[in-house]
C-alpha atoms as a PDB file:
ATOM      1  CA  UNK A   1      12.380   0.151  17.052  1.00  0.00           C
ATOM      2  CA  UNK A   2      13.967  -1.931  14.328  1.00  0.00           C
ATOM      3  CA  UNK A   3      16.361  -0.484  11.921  1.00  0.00           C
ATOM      4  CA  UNK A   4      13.733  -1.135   8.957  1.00  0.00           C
ATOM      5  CA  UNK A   5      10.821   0.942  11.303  1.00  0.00           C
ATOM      6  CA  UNK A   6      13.478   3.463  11.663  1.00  0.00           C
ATOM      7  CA  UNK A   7      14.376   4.081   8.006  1.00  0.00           C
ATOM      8  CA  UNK A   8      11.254   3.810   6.864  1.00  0.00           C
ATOM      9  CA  UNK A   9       9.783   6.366   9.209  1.00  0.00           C
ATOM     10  CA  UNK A  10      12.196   8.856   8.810  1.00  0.00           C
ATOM     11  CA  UNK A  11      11.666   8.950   4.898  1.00  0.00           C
ATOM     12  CA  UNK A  12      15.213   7.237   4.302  1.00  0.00           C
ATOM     13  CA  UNK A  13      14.230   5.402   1.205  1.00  0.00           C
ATOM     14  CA  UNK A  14      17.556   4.381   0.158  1.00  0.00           C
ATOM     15  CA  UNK A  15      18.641   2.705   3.344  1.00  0.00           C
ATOM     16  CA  UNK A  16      15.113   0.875   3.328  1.00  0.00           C
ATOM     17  CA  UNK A  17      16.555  -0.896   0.077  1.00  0.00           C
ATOM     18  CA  UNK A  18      19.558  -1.236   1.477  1.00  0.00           C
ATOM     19  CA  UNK A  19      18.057  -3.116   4.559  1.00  0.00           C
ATOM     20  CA  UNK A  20      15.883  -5.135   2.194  1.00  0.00           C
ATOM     21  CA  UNK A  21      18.308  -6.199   0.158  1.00  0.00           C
ATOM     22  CA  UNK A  22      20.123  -7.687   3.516  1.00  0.00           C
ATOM     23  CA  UNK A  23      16.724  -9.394   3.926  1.00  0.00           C
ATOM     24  CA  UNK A  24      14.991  -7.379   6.597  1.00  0.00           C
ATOM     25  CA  UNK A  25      11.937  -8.742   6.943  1.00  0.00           C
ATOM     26  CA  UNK A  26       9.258  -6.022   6.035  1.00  0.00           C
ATOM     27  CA  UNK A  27       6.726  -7.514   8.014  1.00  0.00           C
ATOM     28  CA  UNK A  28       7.546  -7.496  11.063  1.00  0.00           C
ATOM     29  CA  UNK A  29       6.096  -5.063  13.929  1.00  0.00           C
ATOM     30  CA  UNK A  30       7.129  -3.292  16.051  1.00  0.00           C
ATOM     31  CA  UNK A  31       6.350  -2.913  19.787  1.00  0.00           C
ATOM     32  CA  UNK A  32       3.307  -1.396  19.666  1.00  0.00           C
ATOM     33  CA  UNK A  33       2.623  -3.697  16.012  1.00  0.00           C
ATOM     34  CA  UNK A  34       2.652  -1.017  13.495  1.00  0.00           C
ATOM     35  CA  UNK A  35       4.232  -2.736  10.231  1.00  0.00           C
ATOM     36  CA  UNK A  36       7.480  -0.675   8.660  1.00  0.00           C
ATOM     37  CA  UNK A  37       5.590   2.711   6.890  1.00  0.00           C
ATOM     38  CA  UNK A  38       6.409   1.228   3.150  1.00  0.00           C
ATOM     39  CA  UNK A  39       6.174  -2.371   3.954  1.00  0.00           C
ATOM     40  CA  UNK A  40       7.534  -3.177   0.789  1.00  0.00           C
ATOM     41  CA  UNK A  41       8.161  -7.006   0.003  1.00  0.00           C
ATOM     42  CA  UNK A  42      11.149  -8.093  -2.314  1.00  0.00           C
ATOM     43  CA  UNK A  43      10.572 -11.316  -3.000  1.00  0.00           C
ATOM     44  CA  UNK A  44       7.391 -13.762  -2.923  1.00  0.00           C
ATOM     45  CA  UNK A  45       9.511 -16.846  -1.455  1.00  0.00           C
ATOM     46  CA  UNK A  46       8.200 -18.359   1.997  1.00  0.00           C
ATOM     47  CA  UNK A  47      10.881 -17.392   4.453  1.00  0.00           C
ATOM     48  CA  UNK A  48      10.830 -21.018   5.857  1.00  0.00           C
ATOM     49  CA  UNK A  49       9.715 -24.315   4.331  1.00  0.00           C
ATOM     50  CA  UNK A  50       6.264 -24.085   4.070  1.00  0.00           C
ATOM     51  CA  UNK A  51       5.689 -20.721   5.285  1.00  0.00           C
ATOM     52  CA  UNK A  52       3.681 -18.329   3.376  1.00  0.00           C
ATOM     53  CA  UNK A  53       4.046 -14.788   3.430  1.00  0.00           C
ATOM     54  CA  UNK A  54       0.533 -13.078   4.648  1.00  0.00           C
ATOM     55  CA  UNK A  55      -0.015 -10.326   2.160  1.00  0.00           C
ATOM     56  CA  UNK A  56      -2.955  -8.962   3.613  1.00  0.00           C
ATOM     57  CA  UNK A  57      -1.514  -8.868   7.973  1.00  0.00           C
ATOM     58  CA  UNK A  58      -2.788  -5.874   8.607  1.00  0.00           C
ATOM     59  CA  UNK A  59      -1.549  -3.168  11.223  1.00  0.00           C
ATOM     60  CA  UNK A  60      -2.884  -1.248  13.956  1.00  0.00           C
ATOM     61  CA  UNK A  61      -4.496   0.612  11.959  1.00  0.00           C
ATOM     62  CA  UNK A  62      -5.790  -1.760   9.467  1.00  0.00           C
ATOM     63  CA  UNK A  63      -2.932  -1.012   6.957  1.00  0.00           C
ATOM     64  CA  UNK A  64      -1.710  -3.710   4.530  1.00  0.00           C
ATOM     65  CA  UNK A  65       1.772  -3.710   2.533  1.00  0.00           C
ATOM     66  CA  UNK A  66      -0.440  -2.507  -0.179  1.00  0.00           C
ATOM     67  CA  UNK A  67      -2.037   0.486   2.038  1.00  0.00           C
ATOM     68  CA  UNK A  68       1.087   1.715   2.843  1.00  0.00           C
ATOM     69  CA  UNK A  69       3.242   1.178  -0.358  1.00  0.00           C
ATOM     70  CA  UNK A  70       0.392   2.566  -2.595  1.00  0.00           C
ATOM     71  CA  UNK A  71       0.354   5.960  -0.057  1.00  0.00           C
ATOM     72  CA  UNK A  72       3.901   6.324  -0.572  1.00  0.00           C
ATOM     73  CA  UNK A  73       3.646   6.252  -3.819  1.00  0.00           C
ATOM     74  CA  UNK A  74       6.464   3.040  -3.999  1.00  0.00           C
ATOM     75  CA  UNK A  75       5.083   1.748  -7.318  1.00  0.00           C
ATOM     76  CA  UNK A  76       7.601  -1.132  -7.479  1.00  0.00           C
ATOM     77  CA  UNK A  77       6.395  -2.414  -4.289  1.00  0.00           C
ATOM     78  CA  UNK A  78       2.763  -1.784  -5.244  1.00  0.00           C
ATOM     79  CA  UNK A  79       3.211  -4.279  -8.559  1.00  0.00           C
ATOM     80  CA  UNK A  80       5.504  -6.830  -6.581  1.00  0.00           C
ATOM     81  CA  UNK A  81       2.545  -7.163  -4.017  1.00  0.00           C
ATOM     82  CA  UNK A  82      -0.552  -7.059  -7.104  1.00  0.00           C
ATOM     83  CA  UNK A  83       1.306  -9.852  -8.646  1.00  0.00           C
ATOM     84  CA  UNK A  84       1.677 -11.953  -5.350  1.00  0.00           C
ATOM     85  CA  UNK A  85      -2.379 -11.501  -5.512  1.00  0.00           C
ATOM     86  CA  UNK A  86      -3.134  -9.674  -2.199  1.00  0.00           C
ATOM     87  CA  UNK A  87      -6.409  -8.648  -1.691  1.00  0.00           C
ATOM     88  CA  UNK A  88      -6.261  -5.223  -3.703  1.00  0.00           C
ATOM     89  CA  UNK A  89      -9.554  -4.060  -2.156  1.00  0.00           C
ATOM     90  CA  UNK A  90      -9.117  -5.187   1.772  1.00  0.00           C
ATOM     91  CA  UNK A  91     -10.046  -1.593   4.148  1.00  0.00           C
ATOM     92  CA  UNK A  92      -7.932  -0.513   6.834  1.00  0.00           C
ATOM     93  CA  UNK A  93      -9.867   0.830   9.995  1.00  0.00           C
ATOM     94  CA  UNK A  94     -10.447   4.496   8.465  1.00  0.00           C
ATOM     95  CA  UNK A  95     -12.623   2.243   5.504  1.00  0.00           C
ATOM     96  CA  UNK A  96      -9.822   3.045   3.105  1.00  0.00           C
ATOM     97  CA  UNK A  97      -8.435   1.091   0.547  1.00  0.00           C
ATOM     98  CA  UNK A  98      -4.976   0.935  -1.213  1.00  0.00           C
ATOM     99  CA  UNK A  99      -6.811   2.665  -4.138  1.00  0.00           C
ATOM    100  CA  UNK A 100      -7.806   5.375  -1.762  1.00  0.00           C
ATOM    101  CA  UNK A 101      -4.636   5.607   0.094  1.00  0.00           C
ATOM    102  CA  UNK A 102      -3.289   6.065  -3.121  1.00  0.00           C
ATOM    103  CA  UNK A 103      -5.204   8.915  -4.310  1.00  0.00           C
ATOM    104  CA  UNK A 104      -4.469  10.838  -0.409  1.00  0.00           C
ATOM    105  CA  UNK A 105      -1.110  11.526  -1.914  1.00  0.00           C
ATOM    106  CA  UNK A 106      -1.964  12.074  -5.455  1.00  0.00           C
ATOM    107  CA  UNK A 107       0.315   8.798  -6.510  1.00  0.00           C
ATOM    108  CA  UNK A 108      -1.596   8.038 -10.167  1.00  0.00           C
ATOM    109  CA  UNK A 109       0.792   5.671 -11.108  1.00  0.00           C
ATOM    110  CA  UNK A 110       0.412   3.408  -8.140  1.00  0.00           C
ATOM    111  CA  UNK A 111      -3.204   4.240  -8.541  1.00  0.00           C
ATOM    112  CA  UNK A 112      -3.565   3.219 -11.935  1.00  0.00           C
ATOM    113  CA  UNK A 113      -1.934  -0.254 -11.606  1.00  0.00           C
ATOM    114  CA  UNK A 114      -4.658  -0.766  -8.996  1.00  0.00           C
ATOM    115  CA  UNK A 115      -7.540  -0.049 -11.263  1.00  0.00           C
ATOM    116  CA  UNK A 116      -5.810  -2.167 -14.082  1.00  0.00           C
ATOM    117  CA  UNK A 117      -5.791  -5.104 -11.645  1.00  0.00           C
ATOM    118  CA  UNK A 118      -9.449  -4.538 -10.708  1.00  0.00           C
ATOM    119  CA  UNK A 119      -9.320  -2.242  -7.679  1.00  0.00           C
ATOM    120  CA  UNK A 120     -13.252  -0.947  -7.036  1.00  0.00           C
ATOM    121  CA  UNK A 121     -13.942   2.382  -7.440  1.00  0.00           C
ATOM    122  CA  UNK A 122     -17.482   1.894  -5.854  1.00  0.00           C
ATOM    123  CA  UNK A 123     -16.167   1.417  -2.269  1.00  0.00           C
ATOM    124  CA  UNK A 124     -16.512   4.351   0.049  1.00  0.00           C
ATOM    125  CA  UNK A 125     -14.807   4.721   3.626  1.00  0.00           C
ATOM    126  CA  UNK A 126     -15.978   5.479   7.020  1.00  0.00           C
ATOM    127  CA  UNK A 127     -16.926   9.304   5.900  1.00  0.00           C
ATOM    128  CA  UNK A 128     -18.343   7.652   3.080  1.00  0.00           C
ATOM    129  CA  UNK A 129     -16.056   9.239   0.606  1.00  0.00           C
ATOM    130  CA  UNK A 130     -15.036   7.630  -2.687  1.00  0.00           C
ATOM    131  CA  UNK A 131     -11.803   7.345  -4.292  1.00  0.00           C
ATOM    132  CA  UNK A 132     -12.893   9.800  -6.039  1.00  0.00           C
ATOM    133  CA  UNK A 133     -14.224  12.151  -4.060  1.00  0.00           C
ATOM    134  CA  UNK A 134     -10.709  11.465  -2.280  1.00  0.00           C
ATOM    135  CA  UNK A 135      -8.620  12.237  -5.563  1.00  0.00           C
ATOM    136  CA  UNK A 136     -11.343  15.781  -6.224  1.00  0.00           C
ATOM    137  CA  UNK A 137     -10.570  16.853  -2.413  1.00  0.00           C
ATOM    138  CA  UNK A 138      -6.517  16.126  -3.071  1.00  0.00           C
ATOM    139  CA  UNK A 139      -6.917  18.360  -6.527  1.00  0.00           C
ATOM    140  CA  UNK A 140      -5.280  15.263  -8.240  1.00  0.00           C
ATOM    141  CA  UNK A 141      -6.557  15.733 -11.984  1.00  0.00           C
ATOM    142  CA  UNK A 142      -4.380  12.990 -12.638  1.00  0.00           C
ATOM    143  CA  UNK A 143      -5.915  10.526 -10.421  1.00  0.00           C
ATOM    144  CA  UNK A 144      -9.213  12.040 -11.205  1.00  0.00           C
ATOM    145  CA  UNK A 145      -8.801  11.696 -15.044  1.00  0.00           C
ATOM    146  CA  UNK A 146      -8.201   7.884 -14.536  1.00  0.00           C
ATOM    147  CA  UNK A 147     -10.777   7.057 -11.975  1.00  0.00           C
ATOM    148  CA  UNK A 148     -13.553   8.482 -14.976  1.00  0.00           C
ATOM    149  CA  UNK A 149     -12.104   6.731 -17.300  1.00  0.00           C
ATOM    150  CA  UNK A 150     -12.305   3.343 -15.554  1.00  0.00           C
ATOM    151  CA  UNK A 151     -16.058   4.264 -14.875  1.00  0.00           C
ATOM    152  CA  UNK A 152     -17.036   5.571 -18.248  1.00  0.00           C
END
């Protein structure tokens, strides 16, 4: 497991800059291809000429940058990655999007950058649940009060 995996799955937040800052790439897998938990990406600029960075590579489980960065509530990351246009509305395997995963972990900020940028509040997942019957089951008022007021 890479340092970046490591840090990143053991909540170590800080060192996850600090690795990031050094340039790890936040992308990369790891042996059984799960993408570092916050995926966050620092910069936009193809790592070799020509190269684009794939903002929607998706993990085992489906999960984008923006899955996993809106969960863990890293709102920097989440508006670095909206501005780089990634598909804000792509599902993982569960049917969830990074609006959804947002709301799992009562994170309204990253939540509401999402629905400023367009995120659909009309998708449902696998258990065909909404976002917000996602945010009502979390008890995120919150996340609750600005999912109405997008669809009001």
């Amino acid at each position: 497991m890479a340092p970046l995996h490591l840090a990143s799955q053991e909540g170590h937040d800080r060192i996850v800059q600090l690795l990031l800052d050094v340039e790890a790439d936040p992308l990369s897998t790891d042996g059984q291809k799960y993408l570092p938990i916050t995926t966050p990406l620092r910069r936009a600029t193809p790592r070799a000429a020509g190269e684009k960075i794939d903002l929607n590579k998706q993990d085992r489980q489906g999960n984008t940058a923006l899955h996993i960065a809106a969960k863990s509530g890293f709102d920097k990351f989440v508006k670095q990655i909206i501005e780089l246009e990634s598909n804000i509305n792509i599902k993982n395997k569960a049917g969830n999007t990074p609006l959804m995963e947002a709301a799992t972990k009562n994170r309204a900020s990253c939540l509401l950058m999402l629905l400023h940028k367009g995120a659909k509040v009309d998708e449902v997942n696998k258990a065909k649940r909404s976002v917000l019957h996602i945010a009502s089951d979390r008890r995120s008022g919150e996340c609750m009060e600005y999912i109405l007021k997008m669809v009001t």
